[in-house]
Protein backbone atom coordinates (compact mmCIF):
# COMPACT_ATOMS: atom_id res chain seq x y z
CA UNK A 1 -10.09 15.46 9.20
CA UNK A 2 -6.26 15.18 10.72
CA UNK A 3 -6.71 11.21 9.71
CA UNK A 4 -8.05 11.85 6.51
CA UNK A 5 -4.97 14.40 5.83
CA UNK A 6 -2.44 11.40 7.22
CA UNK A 7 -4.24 8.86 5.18
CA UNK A 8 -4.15 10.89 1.89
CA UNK A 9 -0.23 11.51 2.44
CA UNK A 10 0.66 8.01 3.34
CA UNK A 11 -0.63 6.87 -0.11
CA UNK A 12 0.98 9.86 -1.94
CA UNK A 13 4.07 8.94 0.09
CA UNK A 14 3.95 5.19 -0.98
CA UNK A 15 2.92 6.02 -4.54
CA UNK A 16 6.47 8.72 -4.41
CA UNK A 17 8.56 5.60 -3.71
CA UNK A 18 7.03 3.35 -6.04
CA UNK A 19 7.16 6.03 -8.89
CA UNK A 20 10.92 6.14 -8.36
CA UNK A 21 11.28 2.46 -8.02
CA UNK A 22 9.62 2.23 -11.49
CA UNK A 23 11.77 5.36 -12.82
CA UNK A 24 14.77 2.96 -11.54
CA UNK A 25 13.39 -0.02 -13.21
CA UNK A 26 12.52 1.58 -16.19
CA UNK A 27 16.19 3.04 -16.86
CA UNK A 28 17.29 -0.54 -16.71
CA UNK A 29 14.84 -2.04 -18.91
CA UNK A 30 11.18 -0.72 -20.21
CA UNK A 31 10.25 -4.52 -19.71
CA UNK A 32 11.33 -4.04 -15.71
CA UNK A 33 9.64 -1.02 -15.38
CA UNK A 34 6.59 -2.54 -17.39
CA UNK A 35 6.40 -6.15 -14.75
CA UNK A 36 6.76 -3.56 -11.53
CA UNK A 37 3.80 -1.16 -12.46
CA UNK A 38 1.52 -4.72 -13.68
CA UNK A 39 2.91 -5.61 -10.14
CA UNK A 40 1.94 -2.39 -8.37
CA UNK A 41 -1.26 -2.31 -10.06
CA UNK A 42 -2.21 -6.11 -9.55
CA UNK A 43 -1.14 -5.74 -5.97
CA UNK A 44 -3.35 -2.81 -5.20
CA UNK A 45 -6.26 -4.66 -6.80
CA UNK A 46 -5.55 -7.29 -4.85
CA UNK A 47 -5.71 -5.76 -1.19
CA UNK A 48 -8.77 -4.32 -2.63
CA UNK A 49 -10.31 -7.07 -2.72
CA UNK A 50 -9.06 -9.35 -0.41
CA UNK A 51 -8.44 -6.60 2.59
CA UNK A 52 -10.06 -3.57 2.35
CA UNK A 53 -13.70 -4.72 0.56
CA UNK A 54 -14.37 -6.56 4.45
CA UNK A 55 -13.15 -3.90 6.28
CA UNK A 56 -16.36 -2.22 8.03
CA UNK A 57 -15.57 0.67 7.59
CA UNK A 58 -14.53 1.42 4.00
CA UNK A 59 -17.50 4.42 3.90
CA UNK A 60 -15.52 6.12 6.18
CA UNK A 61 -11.12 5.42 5.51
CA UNK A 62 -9.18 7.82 6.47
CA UNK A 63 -7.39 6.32 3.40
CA UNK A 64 -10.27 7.88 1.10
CA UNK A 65 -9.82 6.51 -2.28
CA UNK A 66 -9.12 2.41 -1.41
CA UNK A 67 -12.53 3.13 0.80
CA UNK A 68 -14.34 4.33 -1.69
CA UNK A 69 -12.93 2.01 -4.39
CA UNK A 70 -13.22 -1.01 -1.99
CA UNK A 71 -17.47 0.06 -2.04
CA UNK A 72 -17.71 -1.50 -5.33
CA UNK A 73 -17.18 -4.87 -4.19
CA UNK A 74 -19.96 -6.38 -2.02
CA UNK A 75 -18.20 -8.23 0.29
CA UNK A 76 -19.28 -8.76 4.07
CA UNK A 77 -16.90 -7.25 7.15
CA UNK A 78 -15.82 -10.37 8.92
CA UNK A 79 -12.45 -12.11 9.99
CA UNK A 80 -9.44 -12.61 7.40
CA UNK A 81 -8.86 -15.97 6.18
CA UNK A 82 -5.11 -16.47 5.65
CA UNK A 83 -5.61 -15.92 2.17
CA UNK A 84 -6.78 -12.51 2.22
CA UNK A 85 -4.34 -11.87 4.68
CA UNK A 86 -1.47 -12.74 2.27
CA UNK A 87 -2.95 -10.70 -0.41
CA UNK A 88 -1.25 -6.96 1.85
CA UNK A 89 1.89 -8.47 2.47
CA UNK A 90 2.87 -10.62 -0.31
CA UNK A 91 1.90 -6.81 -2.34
CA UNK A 92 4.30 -5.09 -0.04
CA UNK A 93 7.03 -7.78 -0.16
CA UNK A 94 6.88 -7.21 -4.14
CA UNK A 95 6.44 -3.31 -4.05
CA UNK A 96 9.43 -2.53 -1.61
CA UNK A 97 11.60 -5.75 -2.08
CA UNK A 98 11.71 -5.97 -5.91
CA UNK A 99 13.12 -2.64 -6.65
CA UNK A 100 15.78 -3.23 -4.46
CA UNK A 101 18.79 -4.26 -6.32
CA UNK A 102 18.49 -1.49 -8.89
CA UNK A 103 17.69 1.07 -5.37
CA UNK A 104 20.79 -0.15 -4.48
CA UNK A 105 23.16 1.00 -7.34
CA UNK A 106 22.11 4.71 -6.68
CA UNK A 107 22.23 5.43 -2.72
CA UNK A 108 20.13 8.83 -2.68
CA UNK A 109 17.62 7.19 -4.41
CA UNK A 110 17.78 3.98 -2.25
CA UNK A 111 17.56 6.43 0.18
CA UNK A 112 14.62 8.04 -0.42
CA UNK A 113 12.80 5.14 -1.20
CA UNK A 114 12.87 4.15 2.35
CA UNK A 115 12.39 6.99 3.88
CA UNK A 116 9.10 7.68 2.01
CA UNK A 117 7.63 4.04 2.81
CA UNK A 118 9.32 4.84 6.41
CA UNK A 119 7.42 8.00 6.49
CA UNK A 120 4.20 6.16 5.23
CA UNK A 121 4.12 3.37 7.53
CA UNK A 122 5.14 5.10 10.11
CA UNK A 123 1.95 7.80 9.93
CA UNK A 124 -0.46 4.42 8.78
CA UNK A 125 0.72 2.96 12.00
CA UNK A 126 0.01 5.85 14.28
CA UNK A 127 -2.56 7.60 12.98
CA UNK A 128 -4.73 5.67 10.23
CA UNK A 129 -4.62 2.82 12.28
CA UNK A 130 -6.08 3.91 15.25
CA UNK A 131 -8.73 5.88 13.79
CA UNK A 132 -9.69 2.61 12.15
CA UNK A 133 -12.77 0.79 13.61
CA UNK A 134 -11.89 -2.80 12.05
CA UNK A 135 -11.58 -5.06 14.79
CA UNK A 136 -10.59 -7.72 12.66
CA UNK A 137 -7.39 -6.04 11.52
CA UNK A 138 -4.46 -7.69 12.88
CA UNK A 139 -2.33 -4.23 12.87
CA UNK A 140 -5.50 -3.17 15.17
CA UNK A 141 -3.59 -3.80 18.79
């Protein structure tokens, strides 16, 4: 239960500082705004499908909803290829680095950003991780 709890709030926590990286975005441009959420939303399908649909144990992520979203593809738990690998971080580079400059212009906002994804990592890290049985996961040390 206390993972499920720190899995639930890391994604709320992550989906907080994306919202106000697109509320940024969006006050420069609607097109800005637009590209980060296609971004956001592309990303998220793709660790999906290239990370979480082989993790072994989807049924049971302390992450819920990717888990139970991941189900619906029927791939096999196995080792990462450097592919699927890329798929998580080239998502994260995009999500946190390409809100940046506009972040930037307004410091409490900038701010909070980073401490939410801080916050978020910090709890997938500690908690979510180690209650993960995926001994293919290279943040599994």
């Amino acid at each position: 239960m206390r993972k499920q709890v720190y899995g639930v709030t890391s994604l709320g926590l992550m989906a907080a500082a994306v919202l106000i990286a697109a509320v940024v975005m969006f006050k420069t441009s609607w097109v800005l705004g637009v590209v980060y959420l296609a971004i956001c939303v592309a990303g998220s399908g793709a660790i999906l499908f290239a990370y979480c649909a082989k993790c072994p144990c989807k049924a049971h992520c302390a992450h819920i909803f990717p888990g139970k979203a991941a189900m619906a593809f029927d791939r096999q738990p196995g080792p990462y290829t450097a592919a699927e690998l890329a798929a998580p971080v080239v998502t994260l580079l995009l999500l946190l680095g390409l809100p940046q400059f506009w972040l930037w212009r307004n410091m409490g906002l900038f701010i909070t950003f980073w401490v939410l994804s801080a916050i978020a990592f910090f709890q997938i890290r500690t908690v979510v991780c180690r209650a993960c049985d995926n001994s293919h996961c290279p943040l599994k040390i």
